[in-house]
N, C-alpha and C. Protein backbone atom coordinates (compact mmCIF):
# COMPACT_ATOMS: atom_id res chain seq x y z
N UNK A 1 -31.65 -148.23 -107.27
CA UNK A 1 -31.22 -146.90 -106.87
C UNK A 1 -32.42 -145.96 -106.92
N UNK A 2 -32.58 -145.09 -105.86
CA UNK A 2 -33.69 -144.01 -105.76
C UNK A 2 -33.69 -143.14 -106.48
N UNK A 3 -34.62 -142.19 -107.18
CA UNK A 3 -34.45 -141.36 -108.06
C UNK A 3 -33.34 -140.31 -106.93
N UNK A 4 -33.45 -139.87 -105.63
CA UNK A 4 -32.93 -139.02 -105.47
C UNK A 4 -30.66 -139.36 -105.21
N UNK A 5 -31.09 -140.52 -105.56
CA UNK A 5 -29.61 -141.38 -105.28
C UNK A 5 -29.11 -140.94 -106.77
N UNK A 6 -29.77 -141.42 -107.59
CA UNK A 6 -29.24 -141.25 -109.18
C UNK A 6 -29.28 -139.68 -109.12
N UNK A 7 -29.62 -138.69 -108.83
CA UNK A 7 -29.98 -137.25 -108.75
C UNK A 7 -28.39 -137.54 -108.47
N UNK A 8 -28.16 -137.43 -107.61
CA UNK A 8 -26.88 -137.33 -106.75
C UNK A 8 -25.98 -137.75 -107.85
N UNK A 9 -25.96 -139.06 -108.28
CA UNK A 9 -24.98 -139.28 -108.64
C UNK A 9 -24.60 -138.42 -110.42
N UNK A 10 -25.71 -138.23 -110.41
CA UNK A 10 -25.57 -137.76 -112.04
C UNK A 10 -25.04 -135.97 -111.26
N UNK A 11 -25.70 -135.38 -110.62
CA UNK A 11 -24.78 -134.28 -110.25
C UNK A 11 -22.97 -134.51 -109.75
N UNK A 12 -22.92 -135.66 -109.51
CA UNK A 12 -21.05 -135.52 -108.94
C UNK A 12 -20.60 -136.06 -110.26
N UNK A 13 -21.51 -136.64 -111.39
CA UNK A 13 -20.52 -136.83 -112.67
C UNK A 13 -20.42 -135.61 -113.58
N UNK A 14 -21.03 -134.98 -112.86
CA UNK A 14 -20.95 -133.60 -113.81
C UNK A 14 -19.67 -132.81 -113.31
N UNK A 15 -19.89 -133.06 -111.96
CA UNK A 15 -18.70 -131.95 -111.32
C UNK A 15 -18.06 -132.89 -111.94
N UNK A 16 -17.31 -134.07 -111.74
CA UNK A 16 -16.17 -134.64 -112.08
C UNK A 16 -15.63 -134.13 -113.28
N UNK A 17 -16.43 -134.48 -114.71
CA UNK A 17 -16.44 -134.33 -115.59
C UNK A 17 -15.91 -133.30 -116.01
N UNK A 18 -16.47 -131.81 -115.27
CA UNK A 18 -15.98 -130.54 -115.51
C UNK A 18 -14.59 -130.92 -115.39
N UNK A 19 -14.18 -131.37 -113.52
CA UNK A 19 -12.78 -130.93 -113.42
C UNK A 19 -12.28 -131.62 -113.91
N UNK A 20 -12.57 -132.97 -114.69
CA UNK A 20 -11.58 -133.64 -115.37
C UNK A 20 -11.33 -133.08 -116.77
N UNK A 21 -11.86 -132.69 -117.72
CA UNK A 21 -12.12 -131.58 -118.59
C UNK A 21 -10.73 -130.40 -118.23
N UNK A 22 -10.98 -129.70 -117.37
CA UNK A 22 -10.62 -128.29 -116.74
C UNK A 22 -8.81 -128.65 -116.51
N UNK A 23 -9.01 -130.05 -115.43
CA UNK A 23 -7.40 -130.07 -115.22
C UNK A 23 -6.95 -131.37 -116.26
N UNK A 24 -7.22 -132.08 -116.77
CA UNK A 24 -6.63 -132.89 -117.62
C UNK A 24 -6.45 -132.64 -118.83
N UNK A 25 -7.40 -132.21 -119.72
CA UNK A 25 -7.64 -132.04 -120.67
C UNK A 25 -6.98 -130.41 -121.20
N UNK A 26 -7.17 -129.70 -120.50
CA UNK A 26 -7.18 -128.25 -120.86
C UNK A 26 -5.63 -128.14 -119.86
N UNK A 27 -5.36 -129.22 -119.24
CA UNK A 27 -3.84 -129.16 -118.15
C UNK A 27 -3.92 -127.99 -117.32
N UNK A 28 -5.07 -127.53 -116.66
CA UNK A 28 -5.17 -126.33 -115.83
C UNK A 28 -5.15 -126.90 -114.40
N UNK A 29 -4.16 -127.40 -113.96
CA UNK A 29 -3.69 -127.78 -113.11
C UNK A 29 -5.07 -127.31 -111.66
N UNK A 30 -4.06 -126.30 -110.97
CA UNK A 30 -3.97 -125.46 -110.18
C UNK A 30 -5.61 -124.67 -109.96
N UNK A 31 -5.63 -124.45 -110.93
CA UNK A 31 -7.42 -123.77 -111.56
C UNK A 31 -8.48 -124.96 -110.89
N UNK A 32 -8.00 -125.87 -111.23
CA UNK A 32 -9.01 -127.13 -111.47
C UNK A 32 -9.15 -127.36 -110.20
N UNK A 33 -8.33 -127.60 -109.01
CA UNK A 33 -8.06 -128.22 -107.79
C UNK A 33 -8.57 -127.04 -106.77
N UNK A 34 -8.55 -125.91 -107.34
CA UNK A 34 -8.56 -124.94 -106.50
C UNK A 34 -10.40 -124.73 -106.68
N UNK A 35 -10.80 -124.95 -107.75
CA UNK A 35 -12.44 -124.81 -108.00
C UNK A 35 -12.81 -126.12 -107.54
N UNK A 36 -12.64 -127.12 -107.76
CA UNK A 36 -13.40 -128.65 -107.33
C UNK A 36 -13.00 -129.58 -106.39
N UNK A 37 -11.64 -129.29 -105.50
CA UNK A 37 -11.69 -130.30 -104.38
C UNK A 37 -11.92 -129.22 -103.00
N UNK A 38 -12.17 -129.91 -101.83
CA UNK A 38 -12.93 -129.40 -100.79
C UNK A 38 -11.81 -129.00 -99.76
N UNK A 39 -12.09 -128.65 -98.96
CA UNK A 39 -11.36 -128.18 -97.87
C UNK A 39 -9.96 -129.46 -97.41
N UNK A 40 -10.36 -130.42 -97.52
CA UNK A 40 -9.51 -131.37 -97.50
C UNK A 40 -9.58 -132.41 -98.59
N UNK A 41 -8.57 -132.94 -98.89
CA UNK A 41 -8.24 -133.74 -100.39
C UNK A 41 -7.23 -135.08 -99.54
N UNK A 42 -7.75 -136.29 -99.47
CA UNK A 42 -7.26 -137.40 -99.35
C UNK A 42 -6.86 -138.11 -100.58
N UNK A 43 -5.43 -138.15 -100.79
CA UNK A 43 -4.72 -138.85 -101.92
C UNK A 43 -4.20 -139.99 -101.49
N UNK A 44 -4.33 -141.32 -102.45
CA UNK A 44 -4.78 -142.55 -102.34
C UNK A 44 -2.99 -143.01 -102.99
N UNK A 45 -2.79 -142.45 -104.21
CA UNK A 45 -1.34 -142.48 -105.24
C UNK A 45 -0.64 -142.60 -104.35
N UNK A 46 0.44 -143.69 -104.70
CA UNK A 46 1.33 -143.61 -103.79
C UNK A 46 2.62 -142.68 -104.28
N UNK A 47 2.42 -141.95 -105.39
CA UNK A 47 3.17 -140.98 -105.72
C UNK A 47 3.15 -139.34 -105.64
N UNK A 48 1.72 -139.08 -104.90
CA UNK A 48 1.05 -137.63 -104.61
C UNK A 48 0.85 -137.85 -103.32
N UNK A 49 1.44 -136.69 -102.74
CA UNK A 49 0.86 -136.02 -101.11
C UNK A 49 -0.80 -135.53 -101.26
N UNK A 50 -1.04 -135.60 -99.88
CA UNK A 50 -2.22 -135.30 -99.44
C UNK A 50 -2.12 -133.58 -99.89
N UNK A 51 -3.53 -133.71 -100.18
CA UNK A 51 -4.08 -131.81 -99.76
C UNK A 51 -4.00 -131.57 -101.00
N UNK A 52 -4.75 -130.42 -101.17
CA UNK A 52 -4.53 -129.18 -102.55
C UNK A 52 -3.03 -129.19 -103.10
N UNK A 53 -2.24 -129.00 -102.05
CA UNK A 53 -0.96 -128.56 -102.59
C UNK A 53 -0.06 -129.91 -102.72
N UNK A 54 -0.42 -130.85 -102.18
CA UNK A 54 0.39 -132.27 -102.87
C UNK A 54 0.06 -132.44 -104.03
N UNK A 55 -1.61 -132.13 -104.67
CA UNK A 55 -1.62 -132.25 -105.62
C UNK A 55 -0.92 -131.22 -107.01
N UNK A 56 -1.38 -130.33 -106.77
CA UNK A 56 -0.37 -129.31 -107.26
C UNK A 56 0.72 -128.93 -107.53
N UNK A 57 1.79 -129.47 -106.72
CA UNK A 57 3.10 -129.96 -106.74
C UNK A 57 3.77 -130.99 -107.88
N UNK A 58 2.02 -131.81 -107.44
CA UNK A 58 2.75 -133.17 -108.51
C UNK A 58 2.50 -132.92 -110.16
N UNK A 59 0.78 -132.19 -110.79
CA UNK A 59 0.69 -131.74 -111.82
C UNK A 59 1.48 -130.45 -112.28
N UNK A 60 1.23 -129.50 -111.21
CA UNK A 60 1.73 -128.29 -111.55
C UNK A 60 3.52 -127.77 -112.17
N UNK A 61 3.92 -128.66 -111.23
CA UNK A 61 5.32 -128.67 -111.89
C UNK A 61 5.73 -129.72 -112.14
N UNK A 62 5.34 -130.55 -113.06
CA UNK A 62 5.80 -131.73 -114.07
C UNK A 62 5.53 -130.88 -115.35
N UNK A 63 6.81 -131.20 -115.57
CA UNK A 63 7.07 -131.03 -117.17
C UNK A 63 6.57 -131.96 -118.06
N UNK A 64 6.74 -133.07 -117.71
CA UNK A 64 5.96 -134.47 -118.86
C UNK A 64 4.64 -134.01 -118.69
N UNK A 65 3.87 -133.68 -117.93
CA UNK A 65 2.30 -133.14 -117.63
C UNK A 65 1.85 -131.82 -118.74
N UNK A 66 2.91 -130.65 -118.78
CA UNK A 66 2.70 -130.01 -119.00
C UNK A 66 3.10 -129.37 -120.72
N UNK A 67 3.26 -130.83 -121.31
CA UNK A 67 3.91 -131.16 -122.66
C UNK A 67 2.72 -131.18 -123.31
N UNK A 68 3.28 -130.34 -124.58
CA UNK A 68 2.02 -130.38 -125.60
C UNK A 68 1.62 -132.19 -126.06
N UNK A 69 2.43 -133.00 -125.84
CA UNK A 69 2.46 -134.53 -126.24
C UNK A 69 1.90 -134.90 -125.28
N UNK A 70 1.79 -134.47 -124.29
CA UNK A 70 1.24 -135.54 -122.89
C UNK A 70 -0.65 -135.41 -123.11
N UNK A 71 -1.01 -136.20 -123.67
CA UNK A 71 -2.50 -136.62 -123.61
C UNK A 71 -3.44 -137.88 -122.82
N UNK A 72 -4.43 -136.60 -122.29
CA UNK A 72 -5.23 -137.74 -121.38
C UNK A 72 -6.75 -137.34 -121.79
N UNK A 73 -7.37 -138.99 -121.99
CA UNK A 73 -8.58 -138.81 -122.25
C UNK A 73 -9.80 -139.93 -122.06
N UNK A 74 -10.66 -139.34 -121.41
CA UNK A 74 -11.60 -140.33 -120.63
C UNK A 74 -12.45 -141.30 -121.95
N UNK A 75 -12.51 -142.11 -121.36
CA UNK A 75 -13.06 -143.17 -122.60
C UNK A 75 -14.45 -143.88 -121.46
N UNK A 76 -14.88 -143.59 -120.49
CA UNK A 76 -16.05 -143.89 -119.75
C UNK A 76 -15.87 -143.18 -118.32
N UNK A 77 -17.39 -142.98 -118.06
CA UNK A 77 -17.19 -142.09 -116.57
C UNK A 77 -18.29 -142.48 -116.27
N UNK A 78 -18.55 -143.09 -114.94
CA UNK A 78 -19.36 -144.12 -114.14
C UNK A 78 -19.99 -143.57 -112.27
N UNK A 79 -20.42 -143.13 -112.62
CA UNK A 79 -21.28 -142.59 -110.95
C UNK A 79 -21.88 -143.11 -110.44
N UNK A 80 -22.09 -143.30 -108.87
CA UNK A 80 -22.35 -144.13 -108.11
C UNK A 80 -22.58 -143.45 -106.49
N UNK A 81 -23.51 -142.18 -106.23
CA UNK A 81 -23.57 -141.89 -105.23
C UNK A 81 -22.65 -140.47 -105.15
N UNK A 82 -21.64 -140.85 -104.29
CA UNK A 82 -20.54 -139.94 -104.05
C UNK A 82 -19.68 -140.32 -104.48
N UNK A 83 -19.61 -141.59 -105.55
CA UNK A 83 -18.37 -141.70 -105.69
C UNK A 83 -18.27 -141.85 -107.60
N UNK A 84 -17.18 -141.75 -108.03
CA UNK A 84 -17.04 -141.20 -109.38
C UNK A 84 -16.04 -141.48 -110.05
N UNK A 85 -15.65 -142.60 -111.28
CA UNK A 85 -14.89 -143.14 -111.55
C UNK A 85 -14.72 -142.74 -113.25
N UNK A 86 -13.84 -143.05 -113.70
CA UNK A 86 -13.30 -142.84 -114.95
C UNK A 86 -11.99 -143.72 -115.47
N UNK A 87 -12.54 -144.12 -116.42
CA UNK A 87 -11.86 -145.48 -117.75
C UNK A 87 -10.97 -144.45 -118.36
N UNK A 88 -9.53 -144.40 -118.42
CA UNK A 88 -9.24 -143.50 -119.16
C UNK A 88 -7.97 -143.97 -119.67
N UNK A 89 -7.27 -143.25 -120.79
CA UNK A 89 -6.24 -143.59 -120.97
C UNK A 89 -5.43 -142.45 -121.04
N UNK A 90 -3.35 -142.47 -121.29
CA UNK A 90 -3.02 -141.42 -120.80
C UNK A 90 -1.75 -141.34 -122.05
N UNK A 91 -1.49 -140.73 -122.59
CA UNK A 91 0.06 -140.75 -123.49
C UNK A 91 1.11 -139.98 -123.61
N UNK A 92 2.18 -140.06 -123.51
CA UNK A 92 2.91 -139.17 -123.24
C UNK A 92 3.31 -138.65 -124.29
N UNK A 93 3.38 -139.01 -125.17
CA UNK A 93 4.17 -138.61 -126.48
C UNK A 93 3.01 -139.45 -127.68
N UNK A 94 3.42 -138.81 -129.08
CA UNK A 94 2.58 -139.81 -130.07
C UNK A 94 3.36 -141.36 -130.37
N UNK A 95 4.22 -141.75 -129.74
CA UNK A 95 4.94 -142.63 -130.01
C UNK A 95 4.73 -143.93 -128.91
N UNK A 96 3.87 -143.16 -128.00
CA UNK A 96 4.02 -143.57 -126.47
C UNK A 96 2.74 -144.13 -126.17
N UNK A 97 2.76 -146.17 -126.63
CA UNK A 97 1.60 -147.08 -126.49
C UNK A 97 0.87 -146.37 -125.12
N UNK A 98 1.46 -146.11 -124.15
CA UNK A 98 0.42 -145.21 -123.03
C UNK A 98 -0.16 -146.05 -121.89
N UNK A 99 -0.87 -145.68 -121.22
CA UNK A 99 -1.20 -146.43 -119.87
C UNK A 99 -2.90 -146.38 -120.07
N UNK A 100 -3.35 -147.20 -119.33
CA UNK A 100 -4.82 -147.43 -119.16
C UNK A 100 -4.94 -147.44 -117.59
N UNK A 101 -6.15 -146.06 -117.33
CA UNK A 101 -5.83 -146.27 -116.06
C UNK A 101 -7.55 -145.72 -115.32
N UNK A 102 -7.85 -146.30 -113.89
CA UNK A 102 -9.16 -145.75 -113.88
C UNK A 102 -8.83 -144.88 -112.34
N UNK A 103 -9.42 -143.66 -112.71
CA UNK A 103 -9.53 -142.90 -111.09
C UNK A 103 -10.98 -142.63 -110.70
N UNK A 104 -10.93 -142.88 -109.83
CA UNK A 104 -12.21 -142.93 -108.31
C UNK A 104 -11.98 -141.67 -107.66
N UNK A 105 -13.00 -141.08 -107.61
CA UNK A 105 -13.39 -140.10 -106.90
C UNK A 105 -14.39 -139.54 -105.81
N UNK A 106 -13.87 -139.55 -104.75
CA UNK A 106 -15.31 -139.20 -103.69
C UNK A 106 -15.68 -137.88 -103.96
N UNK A 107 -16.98 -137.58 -103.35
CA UNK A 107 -17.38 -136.30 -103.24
C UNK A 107 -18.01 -136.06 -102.54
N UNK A 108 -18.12 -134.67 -101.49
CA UNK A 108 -18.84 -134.73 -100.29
C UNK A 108 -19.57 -133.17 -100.70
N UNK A 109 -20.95 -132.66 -100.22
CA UNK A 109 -21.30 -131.25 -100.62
C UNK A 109 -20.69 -130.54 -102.10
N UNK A 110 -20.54 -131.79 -102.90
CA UNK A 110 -20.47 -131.20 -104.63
C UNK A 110 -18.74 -130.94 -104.93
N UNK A 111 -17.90 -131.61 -103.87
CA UNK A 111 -16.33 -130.68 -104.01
C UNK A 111 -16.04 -132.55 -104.01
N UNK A 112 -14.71 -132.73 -104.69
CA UNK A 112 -14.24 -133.73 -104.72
C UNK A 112 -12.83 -133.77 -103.34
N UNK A 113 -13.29 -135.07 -102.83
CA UNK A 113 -12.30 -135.12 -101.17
C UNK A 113 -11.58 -136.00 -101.08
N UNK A 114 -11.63 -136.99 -101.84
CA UNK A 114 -10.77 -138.29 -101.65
C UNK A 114 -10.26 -139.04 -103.28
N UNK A 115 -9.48 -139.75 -103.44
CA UNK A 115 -8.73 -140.06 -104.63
C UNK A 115 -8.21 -141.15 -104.64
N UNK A 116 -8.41 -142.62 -105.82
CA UNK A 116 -7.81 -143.58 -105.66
C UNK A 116 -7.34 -143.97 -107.18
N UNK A 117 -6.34 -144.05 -107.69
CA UNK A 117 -6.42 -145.14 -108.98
C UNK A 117 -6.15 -145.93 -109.36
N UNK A 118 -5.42 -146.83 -110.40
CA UNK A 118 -4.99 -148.19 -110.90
C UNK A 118 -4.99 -147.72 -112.06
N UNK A 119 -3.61 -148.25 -112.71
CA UNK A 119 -3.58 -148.06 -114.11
C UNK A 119 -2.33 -149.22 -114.34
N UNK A 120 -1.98 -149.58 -115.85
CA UNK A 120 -0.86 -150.58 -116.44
C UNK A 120 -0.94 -149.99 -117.53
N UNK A 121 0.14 -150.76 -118.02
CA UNK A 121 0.65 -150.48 -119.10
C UNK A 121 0.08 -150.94 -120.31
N UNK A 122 -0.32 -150.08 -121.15
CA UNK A 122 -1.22 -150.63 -122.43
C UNK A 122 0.00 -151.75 -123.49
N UNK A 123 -0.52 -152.82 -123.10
CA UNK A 123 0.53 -153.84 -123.96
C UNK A 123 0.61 -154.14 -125.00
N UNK A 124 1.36 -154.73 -125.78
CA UNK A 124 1.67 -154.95 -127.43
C UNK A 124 0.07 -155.57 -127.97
N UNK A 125 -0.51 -155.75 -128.20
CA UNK A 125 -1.42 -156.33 -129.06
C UNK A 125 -0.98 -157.96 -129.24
N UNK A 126 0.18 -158.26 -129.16
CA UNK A 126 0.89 -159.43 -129.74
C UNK A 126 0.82 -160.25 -128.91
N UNK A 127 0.90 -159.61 -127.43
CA UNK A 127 1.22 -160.01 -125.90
C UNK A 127 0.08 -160.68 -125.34
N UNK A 128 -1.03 -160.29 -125.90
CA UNK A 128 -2.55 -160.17 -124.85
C UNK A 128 -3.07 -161.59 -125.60
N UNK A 129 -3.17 -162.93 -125.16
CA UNK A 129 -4.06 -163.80 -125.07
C UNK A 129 -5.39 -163.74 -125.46
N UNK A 130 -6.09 -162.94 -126.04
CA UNK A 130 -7.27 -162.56 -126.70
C UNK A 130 -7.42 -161.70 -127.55
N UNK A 131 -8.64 -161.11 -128.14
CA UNK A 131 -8.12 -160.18 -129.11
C UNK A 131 -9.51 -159.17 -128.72
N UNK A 132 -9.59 -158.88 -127.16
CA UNK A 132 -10.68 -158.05 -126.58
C UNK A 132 -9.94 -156.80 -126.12
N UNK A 133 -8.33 -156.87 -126.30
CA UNK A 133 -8.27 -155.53 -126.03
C UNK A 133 -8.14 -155.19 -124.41
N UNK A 134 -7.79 -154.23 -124.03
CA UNK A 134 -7.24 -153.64 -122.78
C UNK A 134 -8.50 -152.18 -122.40
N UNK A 135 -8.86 -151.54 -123.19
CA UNK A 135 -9.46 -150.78 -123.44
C UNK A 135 -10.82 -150.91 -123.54
């Protein structure tokens, strides 16, 4: 990778970082989407509409989202150009083993435009054939 490639990419993990920070962490929905995705927002979820406002719809008014119990928190964040990924995990409650899940992020002129993720279910410990963990 070229120094000016890694330039790049270490600037879109920063933006990421912020807005993942901004809307996950701090649950500023609306704030977050409205400062860091671009004129157009391609959503990948097969549970979120396209655009600013599909997304917004789906964080902004969820109540499980907007629960002092609902915790999300990045455990690796990986850049690669324009594109921008994150290891994370998510919980709904303190009771709630939680999901492991990674989201991809494009970025075009510093604004995030496109969206993909994958996540499962963090399983019993008892369940998993090794003892390396999910995480």
């Amino acid at each position: 990778m070229t120094t000016e490639q890694e330039s790049k990419a270490e600037r879109n993990r920063a933006i990421v970082t912020e807005f993942y920070d901004l809307c996950f962490v701090q649950k500023r929905y609306a704030e977050a989407a409205d400062r860091y995705f671009g004129d157009r927002y391609t959503q990948h979820n097969e549970f979120v509409a396209d655009g600013i406002e599909g997304f917004k719809n789906e964080f902004v008014n969820s109540e499980r989202r907007r629960s002092p119990d609902y915790v999300q928190r990045p455990l690796r964040i990986i850049a690669d150009e324009e594109l921008v990924a994150i290891h994370e995990t998510i919980h709904a409650g303190p009771d709630d083993r939680g999901v492991v899940l990674v989201d991809i992020f494009r970025l075009e002129d510093g604004k995030i435009v496109e969206h993909w993720d994958v996540f499962m279910p963090i399983p019993d410990p008892a369940t998993v054939p090794h003892d390396n963990g999910v995480l």
